[in-house]
N, C-alpha and C. Protein backbone atom coordinates (compact mmCIF):
# COMPACT_ATOMS: atom_id res chain seq x y z
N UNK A 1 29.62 14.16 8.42
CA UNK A 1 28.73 13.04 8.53
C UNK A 1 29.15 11.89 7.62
N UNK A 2 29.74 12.03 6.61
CA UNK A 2 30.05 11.17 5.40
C UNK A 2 31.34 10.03 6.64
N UNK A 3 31.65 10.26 7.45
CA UNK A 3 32.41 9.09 8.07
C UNK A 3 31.50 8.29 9.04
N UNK A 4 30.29 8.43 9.37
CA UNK A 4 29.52 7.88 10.08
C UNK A 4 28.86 6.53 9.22
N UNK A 5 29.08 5.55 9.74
CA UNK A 5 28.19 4.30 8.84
C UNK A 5 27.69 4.16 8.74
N UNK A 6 27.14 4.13 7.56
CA UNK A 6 25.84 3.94 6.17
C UNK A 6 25.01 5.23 6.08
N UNK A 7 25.73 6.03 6.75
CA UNK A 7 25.07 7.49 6.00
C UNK A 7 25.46 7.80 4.65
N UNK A 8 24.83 7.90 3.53
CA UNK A 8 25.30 8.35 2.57
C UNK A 8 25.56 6.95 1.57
N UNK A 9 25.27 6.23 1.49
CA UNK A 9 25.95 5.00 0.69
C UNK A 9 24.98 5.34 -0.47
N UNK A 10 23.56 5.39 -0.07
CA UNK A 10 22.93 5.21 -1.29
C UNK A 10 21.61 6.32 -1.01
N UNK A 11 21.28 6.93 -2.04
CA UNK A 11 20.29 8.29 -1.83
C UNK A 11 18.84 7.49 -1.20
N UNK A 12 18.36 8.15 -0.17
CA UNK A 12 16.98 8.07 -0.45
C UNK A 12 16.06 7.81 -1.21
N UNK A 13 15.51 7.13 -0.59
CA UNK A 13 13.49 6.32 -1.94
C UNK A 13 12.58 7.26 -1.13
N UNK A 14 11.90 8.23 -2.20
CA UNK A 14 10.61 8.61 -1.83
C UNK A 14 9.27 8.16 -2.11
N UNK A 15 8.80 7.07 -1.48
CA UNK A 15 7.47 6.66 -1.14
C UNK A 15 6.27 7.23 -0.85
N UNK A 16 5.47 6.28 -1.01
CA UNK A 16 4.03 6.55 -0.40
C UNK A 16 3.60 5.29 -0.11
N UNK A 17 3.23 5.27 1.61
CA UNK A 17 2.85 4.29 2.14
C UNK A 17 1.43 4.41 2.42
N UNK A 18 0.42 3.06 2.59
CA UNK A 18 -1.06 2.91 2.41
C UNK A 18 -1.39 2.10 3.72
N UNK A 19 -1.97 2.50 4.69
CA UNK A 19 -2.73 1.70 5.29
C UNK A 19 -4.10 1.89 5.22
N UNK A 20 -4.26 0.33 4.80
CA UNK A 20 -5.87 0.84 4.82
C UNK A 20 -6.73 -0.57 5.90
N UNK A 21 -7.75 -0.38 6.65
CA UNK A 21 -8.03 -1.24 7.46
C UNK A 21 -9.75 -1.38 6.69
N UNK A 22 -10.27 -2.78 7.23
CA UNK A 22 -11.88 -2.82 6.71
C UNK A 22 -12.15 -1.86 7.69
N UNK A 23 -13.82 -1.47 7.14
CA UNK A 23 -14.46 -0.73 7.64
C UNK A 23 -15.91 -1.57 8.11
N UNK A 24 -16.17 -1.28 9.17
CA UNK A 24 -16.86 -1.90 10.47
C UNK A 24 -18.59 -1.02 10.60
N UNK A 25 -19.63 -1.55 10.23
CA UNK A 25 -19.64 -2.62 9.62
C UNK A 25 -19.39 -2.79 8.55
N UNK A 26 -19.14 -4.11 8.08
CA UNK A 26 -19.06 -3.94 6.23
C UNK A 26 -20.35 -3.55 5.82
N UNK A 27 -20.35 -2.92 4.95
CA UNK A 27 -21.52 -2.35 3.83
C UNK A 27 -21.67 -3.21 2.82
N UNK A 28 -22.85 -3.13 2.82
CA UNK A 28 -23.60 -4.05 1.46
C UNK A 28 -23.58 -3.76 0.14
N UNK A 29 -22.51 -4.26 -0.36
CA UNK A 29 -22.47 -3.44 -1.94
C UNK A 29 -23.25 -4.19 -3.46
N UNK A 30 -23.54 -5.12 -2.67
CA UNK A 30 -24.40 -5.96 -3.34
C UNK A 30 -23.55 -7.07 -4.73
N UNK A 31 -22.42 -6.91 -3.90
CA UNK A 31 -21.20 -7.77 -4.80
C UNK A 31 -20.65 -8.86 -4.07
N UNK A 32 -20.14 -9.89 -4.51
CA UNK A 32 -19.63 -10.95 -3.80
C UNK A 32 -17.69 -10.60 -3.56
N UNK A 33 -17.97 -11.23 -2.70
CA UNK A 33 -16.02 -10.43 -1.63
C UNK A 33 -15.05 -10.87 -2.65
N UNK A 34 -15.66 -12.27 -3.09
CA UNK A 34 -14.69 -12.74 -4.08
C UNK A 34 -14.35 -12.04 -5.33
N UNK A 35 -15.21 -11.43 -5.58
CA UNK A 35 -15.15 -10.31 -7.37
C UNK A 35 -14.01 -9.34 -7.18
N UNK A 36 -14.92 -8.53 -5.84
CA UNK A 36 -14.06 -7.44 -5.41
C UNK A 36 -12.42 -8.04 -5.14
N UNK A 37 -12.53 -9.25 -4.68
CA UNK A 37 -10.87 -9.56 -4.56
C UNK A 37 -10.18 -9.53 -5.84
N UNK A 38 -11.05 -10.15 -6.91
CA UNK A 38 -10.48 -10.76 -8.26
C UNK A 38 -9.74 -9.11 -8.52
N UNK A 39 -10.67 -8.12 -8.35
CA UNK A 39 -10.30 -7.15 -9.10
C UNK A 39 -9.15 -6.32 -8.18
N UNK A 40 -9.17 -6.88 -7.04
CA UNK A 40 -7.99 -5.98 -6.17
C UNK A 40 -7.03 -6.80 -6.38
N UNK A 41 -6.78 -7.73 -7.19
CA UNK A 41 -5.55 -8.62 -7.30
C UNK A 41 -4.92 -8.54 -8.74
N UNK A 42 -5.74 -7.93 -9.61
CA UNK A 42 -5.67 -7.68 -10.99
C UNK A 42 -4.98 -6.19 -10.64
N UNK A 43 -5.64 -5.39 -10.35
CA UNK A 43 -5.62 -3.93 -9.69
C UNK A 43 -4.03 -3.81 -9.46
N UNK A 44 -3.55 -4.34 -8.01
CA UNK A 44 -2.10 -4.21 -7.77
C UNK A 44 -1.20 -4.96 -9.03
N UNK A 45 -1.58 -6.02 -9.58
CA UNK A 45 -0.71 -6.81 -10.75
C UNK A 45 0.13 -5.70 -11.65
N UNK A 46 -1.19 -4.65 -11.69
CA UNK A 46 -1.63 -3.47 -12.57
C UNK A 46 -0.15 -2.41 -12.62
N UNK A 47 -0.40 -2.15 -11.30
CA UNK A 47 0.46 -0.92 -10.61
C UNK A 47 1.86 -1.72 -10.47
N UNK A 48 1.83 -3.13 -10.28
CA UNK A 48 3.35 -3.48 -10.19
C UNK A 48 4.31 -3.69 -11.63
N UNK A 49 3.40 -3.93 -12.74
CA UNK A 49 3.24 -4.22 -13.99
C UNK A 49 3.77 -2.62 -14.66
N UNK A 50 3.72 -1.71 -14.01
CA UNK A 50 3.54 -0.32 -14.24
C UNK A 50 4.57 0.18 -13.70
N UNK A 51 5.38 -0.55 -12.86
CA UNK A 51 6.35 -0.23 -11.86
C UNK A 51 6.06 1.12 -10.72
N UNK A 52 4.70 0.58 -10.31
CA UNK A 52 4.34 1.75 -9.12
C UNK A 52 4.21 1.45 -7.74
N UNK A 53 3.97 -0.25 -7.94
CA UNK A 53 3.79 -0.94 -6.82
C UNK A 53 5.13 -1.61 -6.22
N UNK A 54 5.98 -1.11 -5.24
CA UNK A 54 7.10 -1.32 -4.42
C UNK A 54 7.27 -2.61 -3.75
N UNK A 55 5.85 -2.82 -3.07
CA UNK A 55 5.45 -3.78 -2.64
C UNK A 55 3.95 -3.28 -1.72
N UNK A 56 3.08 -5.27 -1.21
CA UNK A 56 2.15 -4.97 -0.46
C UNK A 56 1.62 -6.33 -0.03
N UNK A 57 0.79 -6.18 1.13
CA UNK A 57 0.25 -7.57 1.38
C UNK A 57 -0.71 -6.97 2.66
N UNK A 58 -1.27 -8.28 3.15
CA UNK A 58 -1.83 -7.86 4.09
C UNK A 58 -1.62 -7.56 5.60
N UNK A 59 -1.97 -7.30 6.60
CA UNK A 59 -1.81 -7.03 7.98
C UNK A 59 -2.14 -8.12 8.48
N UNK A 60 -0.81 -9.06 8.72
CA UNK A 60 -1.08 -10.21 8.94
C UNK A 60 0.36 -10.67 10.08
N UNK A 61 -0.16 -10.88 11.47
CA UNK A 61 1.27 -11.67 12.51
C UNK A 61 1.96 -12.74 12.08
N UNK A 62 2.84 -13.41 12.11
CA UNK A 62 3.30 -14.55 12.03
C UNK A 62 2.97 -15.38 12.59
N UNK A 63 2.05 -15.23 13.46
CA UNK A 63 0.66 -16.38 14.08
C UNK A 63 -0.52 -16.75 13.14
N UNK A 64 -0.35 -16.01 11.96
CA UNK A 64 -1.70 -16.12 10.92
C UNK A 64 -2.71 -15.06 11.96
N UNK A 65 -2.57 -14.33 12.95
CA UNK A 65 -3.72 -13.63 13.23
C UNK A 65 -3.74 -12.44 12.17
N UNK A 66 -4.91 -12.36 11.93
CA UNK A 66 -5.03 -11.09 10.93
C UNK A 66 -5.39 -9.94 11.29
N UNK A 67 -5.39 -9.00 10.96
CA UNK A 67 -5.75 -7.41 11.06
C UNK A 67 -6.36 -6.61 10.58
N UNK A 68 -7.17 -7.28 9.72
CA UNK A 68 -8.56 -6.91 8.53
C UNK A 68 -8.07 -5.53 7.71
N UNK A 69 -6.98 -5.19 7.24
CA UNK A 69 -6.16 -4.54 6.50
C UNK A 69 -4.99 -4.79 5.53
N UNK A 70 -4.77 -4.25 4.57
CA UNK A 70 -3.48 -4.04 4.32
C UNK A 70 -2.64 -3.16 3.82
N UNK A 71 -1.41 -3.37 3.62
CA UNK A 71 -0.18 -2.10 3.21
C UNK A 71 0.00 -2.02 2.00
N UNK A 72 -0.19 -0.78 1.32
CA UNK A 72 0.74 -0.75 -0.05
C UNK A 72 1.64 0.08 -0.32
N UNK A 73 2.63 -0.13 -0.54
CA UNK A 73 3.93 1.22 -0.71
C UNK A 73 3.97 1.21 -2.49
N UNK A 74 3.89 2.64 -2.60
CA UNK A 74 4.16 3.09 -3.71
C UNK A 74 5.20 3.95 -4.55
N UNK A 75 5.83 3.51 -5.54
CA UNK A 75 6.93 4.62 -5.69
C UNK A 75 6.78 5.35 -7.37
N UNK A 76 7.31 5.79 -6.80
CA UNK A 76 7.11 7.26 -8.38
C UNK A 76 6.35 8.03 -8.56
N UNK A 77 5.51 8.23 -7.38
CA UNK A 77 4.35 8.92 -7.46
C UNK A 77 4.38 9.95 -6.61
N UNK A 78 3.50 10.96 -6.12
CA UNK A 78 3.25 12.37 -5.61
C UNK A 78 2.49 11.65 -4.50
N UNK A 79 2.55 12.14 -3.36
CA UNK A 79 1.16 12.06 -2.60
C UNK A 79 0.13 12.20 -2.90
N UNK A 80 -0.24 13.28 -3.78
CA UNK A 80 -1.54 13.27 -4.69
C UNK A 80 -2.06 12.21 -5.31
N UNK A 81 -0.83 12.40 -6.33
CA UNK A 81 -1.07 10.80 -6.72
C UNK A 81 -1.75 9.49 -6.39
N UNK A 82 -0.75 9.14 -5.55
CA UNK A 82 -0.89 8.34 -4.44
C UNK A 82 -2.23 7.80 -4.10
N UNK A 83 -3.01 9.02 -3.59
CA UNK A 83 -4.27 9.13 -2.80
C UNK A 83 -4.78 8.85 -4.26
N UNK A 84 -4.80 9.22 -5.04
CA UNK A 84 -5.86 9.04 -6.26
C UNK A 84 -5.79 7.83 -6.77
N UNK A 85 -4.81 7.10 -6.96
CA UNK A 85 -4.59 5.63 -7.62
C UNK A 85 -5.25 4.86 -6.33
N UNK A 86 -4.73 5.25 -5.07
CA UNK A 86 -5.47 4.09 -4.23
C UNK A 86 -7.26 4.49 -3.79
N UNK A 87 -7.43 5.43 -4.46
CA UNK A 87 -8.84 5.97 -4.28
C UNK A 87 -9.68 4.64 -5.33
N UNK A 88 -8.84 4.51 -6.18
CA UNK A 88 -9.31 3.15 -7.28
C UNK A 88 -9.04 1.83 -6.96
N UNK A 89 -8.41 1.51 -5.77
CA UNK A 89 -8.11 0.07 -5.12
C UNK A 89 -9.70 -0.26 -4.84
N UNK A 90 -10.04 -1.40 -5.26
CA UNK A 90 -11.40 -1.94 -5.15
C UNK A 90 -11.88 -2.01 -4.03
N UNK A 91 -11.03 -2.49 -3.45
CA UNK A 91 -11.61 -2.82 -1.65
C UNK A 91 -12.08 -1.08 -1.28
N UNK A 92 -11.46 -0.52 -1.25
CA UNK A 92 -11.68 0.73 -1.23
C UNK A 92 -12.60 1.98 -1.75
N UNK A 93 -12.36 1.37 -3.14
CA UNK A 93 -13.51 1.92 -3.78
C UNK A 93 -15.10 1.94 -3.53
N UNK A 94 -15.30 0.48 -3.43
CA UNK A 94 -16.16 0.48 -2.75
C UNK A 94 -16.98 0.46 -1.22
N UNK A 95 -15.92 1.27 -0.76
CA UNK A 95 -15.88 1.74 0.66
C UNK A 95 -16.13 -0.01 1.80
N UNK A 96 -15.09 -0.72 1.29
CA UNK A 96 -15.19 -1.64 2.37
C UNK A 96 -13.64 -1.78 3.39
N UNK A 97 -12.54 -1.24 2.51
CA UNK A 97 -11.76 -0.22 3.55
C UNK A 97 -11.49 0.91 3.13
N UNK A 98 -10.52 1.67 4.67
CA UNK A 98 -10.62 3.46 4.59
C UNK A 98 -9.18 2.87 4.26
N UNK A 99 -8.28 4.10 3.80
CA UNK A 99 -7.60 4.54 3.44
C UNK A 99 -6.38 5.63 4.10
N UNK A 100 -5.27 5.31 4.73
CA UNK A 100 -4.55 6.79 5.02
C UNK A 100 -3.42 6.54 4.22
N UNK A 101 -2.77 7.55 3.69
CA UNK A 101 -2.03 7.66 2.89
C UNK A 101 -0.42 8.76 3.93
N UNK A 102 0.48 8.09 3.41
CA UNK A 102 1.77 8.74 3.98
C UNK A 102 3.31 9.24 3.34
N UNK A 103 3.34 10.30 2.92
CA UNK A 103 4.99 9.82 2.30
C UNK A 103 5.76 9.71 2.88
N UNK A 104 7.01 8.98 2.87
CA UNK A 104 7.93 8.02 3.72
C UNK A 104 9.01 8.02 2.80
N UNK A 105 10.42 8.82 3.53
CA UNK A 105 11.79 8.72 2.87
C UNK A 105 12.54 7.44 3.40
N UNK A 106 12.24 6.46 2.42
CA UNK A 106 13.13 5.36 2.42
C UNK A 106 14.47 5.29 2.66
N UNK A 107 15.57 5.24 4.18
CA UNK A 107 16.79 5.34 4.55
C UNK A 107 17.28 4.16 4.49
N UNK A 108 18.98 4.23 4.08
CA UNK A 108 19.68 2.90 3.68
C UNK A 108 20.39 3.25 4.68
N UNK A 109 20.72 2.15 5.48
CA UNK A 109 21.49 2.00 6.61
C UNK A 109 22.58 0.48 6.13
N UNK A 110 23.95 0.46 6.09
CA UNK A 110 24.58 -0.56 5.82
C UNK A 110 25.21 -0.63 4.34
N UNK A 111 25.37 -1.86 3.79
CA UNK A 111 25.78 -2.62 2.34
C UNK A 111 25.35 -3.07 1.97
């Protein structure tokens, strides 16, 4: 296999990928959307600051249509993990989105 291209150039990234979508209806948490944002923006700063956060953003087309969700990939962590740090993502926390969690072997294809 080592003569086949871009097998092998560079090892595998083991991830953990996050989709999480709002939850329908929203629930009344008796907080303003804006707080909860402040703190989901502090939150990831947190984890990237920490070097856990790979990357993330929202579920969003290149039409600006949106998808009332978003992605976070995580690295250095366990699936366990994983699920437990984003169990503390605010949006989430306070159950205004769900959560699935995935691990995902990051493949390098190329140079």
């Amino acid at each position: 296999m080592a003569d086949i291209a871009g097998y092998g150039e560079r090892d595998p990234q083991h991830l953990c990928v996050c989709i999480s979508n709002e939850v329908k209806p929203v629930p009344d948490i008796g907080r303003s959307r804006d707080e909860v944002h402040a703190e989901h923006v502090a939150f990831l700063q947190d984890l990237f600051d920490r070097g856990i956060l790979f990357g993330s953003g929202p579920q969003v087309e290149d039409t600006g249509t949106r998808h009332g969700g978003a992605v976070y990939i995580l690295q250095g962590v366990s699936l366990a993990e994983a699920n437990e740090i984003l169990a503390q993502e605010p949006n989430i926390r306070e159950s205004l989105r769900d959560k699935d969690v995935h691990p995902w072997r990051r493949m390098w294809f190329g140079g």
